[in-house]
C-alpha atoms as a PDB file:
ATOM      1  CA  UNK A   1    -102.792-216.041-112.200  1.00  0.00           C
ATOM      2  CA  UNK A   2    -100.292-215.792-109.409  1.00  0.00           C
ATOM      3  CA  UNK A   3     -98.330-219.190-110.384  1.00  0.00           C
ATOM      4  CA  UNK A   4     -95.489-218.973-112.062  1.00  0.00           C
ATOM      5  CA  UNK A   5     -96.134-220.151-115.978  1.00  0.00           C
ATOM      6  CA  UNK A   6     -93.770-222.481-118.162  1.00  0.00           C
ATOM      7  CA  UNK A   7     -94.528-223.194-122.011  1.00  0.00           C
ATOM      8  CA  UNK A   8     -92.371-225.633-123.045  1.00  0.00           C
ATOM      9  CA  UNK A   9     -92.645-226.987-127.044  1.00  0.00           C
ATOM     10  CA  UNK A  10     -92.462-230.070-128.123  1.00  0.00           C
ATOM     11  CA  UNK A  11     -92.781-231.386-124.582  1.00  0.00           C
ATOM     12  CA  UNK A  12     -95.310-234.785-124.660  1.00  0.00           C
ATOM     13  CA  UNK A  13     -92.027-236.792-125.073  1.00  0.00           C
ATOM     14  CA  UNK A  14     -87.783-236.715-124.619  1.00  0.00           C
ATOM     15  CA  UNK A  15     -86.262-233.503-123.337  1.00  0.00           C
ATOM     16  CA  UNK A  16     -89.158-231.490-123.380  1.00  0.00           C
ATOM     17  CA  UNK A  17     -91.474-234.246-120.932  1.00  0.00           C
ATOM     18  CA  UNK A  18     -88.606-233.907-118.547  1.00  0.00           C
ATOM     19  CA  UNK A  19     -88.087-230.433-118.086  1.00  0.00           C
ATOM     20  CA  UNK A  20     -92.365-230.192-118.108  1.00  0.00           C
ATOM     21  CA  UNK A  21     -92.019-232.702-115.437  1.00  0.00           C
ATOM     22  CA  UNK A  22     -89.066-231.377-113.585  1.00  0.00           C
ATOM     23  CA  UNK A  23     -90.146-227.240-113.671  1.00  0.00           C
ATOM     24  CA  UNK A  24     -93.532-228.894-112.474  1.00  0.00           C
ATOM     25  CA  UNK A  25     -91.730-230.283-109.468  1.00  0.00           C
ATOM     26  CA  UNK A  26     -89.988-227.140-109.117  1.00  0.00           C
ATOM     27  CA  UNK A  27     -93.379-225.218-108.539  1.00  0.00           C
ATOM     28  CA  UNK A  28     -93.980-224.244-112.085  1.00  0.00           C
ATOM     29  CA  UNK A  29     -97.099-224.481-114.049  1.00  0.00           C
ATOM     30  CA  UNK A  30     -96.558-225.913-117.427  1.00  0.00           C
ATOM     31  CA  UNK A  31     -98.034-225.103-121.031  1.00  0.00           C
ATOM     32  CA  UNK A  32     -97.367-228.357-122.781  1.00  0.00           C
ATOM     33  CA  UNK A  33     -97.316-228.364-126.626  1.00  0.00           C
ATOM     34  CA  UNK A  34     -96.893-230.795-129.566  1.00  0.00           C
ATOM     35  CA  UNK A  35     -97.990-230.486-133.247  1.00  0.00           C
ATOM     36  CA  UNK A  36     -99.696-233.984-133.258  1.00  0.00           C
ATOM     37  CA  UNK A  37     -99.249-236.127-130.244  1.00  0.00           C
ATOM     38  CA  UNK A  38    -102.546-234.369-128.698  1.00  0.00           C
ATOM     39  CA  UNK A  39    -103.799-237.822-126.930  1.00  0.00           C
ATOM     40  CA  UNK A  40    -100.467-237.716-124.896  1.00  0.00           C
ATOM     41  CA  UNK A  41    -100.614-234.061-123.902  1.00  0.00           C
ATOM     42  CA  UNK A  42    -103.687-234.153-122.820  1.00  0.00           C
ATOM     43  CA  UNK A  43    -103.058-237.439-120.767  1.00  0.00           C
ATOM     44  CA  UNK A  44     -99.896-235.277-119.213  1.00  0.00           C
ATOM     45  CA  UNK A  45    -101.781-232.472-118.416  1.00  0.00           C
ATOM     46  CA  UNK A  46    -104.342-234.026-116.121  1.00  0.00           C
ATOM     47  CA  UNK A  47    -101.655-235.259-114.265  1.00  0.00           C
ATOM     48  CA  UNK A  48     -99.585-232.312-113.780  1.00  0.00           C
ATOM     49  CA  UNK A  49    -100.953-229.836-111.259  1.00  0.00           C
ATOM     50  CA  UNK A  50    -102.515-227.045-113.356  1.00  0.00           C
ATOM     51  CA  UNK A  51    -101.029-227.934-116.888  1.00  0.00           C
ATOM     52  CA  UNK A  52    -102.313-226.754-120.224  1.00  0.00           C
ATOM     53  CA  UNK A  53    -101.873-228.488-123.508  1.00  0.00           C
ATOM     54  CA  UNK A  54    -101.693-227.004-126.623  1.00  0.00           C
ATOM     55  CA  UNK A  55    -101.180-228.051-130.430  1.00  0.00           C
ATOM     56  CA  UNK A  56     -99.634-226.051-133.290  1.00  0.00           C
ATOM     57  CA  UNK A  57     -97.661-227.050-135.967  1.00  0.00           C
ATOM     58  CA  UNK A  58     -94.916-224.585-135.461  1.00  0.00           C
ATOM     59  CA  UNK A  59     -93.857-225.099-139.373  1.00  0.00           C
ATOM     60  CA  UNK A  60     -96.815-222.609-139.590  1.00  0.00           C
ATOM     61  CA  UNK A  61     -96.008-218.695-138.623  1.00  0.00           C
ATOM     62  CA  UNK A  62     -99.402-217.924-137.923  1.00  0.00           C
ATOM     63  CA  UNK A  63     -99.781-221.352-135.597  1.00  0.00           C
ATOM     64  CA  UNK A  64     -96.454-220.310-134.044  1.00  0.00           C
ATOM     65  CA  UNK A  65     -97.776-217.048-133.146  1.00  0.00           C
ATOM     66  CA  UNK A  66    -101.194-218.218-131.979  1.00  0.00           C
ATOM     67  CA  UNK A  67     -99.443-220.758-129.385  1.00  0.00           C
ATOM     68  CA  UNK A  68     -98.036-217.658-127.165  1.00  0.00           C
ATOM     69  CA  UNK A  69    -101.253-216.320-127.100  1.00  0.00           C
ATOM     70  CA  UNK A  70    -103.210-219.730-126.627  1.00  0.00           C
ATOM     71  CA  UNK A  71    -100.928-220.144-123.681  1.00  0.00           C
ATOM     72  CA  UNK A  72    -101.446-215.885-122.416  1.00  0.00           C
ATOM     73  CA  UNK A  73    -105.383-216.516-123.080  1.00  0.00           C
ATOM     74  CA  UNK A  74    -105.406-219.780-120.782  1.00  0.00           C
ATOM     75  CA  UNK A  75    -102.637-218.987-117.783  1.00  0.00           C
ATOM     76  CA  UNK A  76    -102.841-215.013-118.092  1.00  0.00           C
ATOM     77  CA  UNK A  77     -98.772-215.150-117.838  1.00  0.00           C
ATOM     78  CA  UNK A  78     -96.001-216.158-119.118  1.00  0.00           C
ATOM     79  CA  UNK A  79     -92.431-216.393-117.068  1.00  0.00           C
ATOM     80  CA  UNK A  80     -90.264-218.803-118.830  1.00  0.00           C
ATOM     81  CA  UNK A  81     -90.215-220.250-122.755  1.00  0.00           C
ATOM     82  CA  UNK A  82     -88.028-223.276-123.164  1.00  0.00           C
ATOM     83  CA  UNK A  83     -87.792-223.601-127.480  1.00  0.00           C
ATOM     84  CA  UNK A  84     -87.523-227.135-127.403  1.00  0.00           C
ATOM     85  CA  UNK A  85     -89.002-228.324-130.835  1.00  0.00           C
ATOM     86  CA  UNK A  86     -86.383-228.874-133.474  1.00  0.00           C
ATOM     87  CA  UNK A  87     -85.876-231.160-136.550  1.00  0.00           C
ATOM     88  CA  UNK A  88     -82.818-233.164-137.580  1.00  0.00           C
ATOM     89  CA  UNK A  89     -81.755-234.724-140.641  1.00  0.00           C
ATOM     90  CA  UNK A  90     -78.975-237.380-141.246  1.00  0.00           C
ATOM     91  CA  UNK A  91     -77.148-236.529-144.091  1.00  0.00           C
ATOM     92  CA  UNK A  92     -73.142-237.730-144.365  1.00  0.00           C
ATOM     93  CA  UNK A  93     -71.337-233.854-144.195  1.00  0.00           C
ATOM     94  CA  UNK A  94     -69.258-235.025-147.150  1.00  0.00           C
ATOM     95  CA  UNK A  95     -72.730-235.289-149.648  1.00  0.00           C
ATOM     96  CA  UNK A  96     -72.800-231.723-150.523  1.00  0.00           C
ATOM     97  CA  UNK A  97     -75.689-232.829-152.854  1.00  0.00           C
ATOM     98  CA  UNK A  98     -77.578-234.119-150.350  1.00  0.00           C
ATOM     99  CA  UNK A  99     -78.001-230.872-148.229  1.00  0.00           C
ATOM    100  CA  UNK A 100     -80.540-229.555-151.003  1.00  0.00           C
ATOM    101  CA  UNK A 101     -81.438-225.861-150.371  1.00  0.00           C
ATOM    102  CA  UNK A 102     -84.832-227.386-149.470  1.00  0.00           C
ATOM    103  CA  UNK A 103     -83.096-229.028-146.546  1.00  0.00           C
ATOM    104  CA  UNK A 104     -81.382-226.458-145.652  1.00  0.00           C
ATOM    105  CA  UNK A 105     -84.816-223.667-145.706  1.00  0.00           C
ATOM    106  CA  UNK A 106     -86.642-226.478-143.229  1.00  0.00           C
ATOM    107  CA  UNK A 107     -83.658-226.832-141.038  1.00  0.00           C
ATOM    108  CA  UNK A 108     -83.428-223.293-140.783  1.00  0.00           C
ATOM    109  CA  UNK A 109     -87.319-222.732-140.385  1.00  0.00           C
ATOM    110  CA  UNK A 110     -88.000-225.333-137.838  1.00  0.00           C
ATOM    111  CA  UNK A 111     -84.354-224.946-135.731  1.00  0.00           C
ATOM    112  CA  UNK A 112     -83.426-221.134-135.644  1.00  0.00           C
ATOM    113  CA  UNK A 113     -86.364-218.678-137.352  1.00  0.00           C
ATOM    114  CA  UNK A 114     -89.128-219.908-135.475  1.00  0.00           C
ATOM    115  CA  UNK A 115     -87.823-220.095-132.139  1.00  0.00           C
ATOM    116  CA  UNK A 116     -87.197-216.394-132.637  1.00  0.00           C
ATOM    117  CA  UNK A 117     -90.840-215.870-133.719  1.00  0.00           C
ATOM    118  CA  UNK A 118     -91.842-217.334-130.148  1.00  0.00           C
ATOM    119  CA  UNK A 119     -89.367-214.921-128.769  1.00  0.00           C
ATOM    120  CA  UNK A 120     -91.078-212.450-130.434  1.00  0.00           C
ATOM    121  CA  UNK A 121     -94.397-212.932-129.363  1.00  0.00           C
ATOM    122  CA  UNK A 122     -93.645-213.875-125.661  1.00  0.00           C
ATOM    123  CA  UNK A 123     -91.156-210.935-125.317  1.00  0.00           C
ATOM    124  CA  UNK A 124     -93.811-208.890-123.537  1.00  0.00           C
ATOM    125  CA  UNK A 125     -95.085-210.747-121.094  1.00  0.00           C
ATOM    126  CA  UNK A 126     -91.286-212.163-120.375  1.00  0.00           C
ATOM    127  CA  UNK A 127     -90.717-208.304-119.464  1.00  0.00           C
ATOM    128  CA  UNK A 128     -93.018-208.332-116.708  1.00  0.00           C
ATOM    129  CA  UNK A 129     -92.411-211.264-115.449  1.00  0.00           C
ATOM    130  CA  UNK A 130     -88.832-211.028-115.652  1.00  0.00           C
ATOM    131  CA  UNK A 131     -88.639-214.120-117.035  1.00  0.00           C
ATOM    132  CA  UNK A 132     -86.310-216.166-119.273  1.00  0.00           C
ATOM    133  CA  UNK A 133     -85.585-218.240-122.122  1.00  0.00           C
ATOM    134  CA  UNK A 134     -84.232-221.594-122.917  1.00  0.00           C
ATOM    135  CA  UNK A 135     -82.895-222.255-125.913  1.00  0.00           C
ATOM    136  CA  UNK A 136     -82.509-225.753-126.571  1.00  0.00           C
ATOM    137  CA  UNK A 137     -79.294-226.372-128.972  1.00  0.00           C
ATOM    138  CA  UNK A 138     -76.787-229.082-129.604  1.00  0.00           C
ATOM    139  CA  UNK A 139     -72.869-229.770-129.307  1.00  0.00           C
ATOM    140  CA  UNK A 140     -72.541-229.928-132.838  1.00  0.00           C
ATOM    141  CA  UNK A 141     -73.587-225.775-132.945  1.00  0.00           C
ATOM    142  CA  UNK A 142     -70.376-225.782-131.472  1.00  0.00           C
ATOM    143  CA  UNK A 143     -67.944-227.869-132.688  1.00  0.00           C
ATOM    144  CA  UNK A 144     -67.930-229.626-136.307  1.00  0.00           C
ATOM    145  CA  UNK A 145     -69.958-232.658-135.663  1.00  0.00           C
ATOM    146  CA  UNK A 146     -72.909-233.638-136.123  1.00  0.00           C
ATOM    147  CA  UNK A 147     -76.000-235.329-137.674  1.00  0.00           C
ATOM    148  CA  UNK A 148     -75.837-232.983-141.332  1.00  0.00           C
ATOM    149  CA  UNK A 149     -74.096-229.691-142.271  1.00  0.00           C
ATOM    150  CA  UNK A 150     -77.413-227.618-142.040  1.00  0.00           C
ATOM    151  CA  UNK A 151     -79.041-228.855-138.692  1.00  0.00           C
ATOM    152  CA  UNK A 152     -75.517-228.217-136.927  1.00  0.00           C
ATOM    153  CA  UNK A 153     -75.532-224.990-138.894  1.00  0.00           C
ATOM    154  CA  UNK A 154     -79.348-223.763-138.100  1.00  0.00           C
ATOM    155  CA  UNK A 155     -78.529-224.619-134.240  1.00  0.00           C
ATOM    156  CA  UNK A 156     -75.088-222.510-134.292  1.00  0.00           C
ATOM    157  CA  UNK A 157     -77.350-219.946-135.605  1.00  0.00           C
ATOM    158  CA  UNK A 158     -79.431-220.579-132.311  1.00  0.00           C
ATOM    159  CA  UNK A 159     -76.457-220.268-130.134  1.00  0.00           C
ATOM    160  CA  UNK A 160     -75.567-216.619-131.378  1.00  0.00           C
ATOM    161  CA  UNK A 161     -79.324-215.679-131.524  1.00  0.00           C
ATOM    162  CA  UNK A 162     -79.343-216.446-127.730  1.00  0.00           C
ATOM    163  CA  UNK A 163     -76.517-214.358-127.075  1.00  0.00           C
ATOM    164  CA  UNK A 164     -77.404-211.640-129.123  1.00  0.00           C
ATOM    165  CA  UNK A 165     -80.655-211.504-126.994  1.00  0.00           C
ATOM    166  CA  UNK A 166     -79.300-211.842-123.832  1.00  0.00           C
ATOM    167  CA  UNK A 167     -77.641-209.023-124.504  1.00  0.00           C
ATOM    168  CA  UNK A 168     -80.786-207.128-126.176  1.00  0.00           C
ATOM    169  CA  UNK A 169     -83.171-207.954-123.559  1.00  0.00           C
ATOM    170  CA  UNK A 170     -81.238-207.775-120.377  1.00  0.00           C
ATOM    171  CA  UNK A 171     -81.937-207.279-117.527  1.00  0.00           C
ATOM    172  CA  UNK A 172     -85.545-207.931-118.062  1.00  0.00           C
ATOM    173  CA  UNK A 173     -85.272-210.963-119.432  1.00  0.00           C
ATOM    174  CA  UNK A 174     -82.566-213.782-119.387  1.00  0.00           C
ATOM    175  CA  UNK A 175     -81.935-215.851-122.371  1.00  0.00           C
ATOM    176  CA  UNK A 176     -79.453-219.061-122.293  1.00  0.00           C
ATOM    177  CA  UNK A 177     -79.166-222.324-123.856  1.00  0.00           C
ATOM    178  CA  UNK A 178     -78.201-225.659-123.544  1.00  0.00           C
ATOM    179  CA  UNK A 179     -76.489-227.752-125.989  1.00  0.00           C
ATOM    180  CA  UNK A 180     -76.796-231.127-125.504  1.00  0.00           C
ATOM    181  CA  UNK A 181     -74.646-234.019-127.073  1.00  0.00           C
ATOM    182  CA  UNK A 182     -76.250-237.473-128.067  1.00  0.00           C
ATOM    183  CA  UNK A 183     -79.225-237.958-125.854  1.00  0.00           C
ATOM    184  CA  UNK A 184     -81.256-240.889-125.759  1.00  0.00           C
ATOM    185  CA  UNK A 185     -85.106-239.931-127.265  1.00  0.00           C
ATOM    186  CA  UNK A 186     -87.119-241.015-130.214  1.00  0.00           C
ATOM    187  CA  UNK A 187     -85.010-238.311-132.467  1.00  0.00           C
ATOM    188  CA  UNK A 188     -82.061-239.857-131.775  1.00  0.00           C
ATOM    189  CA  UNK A 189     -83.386-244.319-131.853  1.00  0.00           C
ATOM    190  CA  UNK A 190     -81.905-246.014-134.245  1.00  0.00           C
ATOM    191  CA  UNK A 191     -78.069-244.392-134.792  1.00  0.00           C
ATOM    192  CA  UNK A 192     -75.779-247.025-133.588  1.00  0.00           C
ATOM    193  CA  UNK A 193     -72.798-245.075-134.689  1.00  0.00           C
ATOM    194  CA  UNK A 194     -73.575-241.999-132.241  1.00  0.00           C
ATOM    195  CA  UNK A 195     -74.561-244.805-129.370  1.00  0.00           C
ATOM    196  CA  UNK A 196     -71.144-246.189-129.659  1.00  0.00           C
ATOM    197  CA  UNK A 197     -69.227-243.184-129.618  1.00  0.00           C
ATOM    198  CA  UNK A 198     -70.498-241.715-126.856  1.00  0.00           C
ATOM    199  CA  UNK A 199     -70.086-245.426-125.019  1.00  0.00           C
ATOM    200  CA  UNK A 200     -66.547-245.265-125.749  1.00  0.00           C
ATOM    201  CA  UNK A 201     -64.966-242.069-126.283  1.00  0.00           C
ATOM    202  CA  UNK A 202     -67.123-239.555-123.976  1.00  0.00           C
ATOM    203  CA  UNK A 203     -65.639-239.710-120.258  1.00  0.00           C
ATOM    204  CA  UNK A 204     -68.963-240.157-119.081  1.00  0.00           C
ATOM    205  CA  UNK A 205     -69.322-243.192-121.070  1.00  0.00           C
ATOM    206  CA  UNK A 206     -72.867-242.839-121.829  1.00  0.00           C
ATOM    207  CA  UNK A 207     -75.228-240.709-123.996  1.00  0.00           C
ATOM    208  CA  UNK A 208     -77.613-238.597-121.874  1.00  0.00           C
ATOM    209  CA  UNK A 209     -81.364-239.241-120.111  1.00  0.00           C
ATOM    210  CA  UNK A 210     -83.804-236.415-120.832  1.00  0.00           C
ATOM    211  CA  UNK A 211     -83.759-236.384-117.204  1.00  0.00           C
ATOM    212  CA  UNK A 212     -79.789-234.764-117.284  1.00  0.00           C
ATOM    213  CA  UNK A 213     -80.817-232.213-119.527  1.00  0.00           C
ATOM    214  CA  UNK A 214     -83.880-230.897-117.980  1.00  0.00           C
ATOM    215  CA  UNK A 215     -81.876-230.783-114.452  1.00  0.00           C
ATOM    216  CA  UNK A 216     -79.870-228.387-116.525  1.00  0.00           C
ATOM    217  CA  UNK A 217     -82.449-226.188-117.833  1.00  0.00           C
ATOM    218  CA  UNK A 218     -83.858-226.189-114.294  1.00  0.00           C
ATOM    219  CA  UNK A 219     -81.002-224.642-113.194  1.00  0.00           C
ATOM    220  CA  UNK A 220     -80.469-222.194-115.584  1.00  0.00           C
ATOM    221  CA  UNK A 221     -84.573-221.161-115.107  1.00  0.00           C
ATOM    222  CA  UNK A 222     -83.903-220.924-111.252  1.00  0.00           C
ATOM    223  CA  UNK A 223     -80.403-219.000-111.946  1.00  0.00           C
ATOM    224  CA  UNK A 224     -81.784-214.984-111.957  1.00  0.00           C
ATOM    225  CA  UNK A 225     -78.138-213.622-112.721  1.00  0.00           C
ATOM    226  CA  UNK A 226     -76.559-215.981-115.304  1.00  0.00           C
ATOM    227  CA  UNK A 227     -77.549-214.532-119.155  1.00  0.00           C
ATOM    228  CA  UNK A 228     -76.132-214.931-122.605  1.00  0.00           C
ATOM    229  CA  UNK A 229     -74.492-218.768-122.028  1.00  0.00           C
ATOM    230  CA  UNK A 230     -74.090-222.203-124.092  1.00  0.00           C
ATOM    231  CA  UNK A 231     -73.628-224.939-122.061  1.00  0.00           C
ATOM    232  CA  UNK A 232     -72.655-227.733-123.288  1.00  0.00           C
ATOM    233  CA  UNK A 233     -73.822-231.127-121.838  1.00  0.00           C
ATOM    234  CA  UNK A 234     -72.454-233.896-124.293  1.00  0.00           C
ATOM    235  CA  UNK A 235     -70.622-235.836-121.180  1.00  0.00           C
ATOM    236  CA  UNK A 236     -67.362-234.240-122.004  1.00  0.00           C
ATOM    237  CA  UNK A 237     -67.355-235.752-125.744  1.00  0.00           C
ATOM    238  CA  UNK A 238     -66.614-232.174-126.640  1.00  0.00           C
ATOM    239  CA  UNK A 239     -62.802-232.509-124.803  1.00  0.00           C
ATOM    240  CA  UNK A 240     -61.444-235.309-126.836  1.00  0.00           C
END
């Protein structure tokens, strides 16, 4: 129970497969979680020294709850919680009608309240670990862009949760976030308009890998003094 424990959600595919794979390489042993893709986590776990896998749907409190402890039961510790899982929803910011208040409840379940419950439940053995947390958000939390009104909203709502706890849990445990522009995964296939913007108007010229953004969060993990930040990684889209 010595290693150094990583449970990272939604992590059998984009962003969260990276930054399994990369806190792997960087000594880590991973808790790897999905609500349905089981088949793959299981596959990823053999393969990565010492992982777990474990399914919740994390729509569900009492599932949400029950993964921090699944992971605790299996590993014994717990020194870093990347909230990865989110939802989006297209919707054209101009179709008030659109953004139901059904919409916006899910947005806000899946995107902001539950990655507090995790919080929540991991906050104790993040204390004696000294651990940290990554919050996963998006460039549209901080600017007005963005796939609908109430995802960019619910991941704003991130952002200033992660500051607020940086603040509340210092200096036993760190909590940061990054907030990533378009990057290329299944959530974001099939949006021409967003490939083509960031082709053309970002100065990188190029929407992200998975790979860029779990470098990031691997830095910020490895980082034991920086607390409370939003870092953007949209390849400077955010400047023009």
């Amino acid at each position: 129970m010595s290693e150094r424990v990583a449970l990272i959600t939604g992590s059998t595919s984009g962003i969260g497969a990276a930054t399994a794979r990369r806190l792997t390489r960087d000594g880590y042993v991973v808790a790897l979680h999905s609500r349905s893709s089981a088949d793959i986590g299981k596959q990823m776990a053999s393969e990565l020294k010492g992982a777990s896998y474990h399914q919740a749907d994390l729509a569900d409190e009492t599932a949400a709850r029950g993964l921090v402890a699944s992971v605790l039961k299996h590993h014994g510790r717990l020194d870093v919680l990347v909230n990865n899982v989110g939802e989006s929803i297209r919707i054209p910011h101009a179709d008030l009608k659109a953004a139901t208040p059904a919409v916006w409840r899910r947005m806000l379940d899946i995107n902001l309240i539950m990655p507090f419950v995790l919080i929540t439940e991991a906050e104790a053995a993040l204390r004696e670990a000294r651990g940290c947390v990554i919050n996963i958000g998006t460039h549209s939390g901080v600017r007005p862009k963005g796939a609908s009104i109430p995802y960019a909203t619910a991941k704003a709502g991130l952002h200033h949760v992660t500051r607020l706890l940086a603040l509340t849990l210092g200096p036993d445990i760190r909590v940061n976030a990054v907030a990533p522009g378009l990057v290329e995964t299944p959530m974001s296939a099939g949006w021409p308009e967003a490939t083509e913007l960031w082709n053309t108007r970002a100065p990188m010229r190029r929407a992200a890998q998975p790979e860029d953004i779990a470098d990031l969060v691997a830095a910020l993990v490895a980082n034991d003094y920086v607390t409370g930040e939003i870092v953007i990684a949209d390849g400077g889209l955010n400047l023009t």
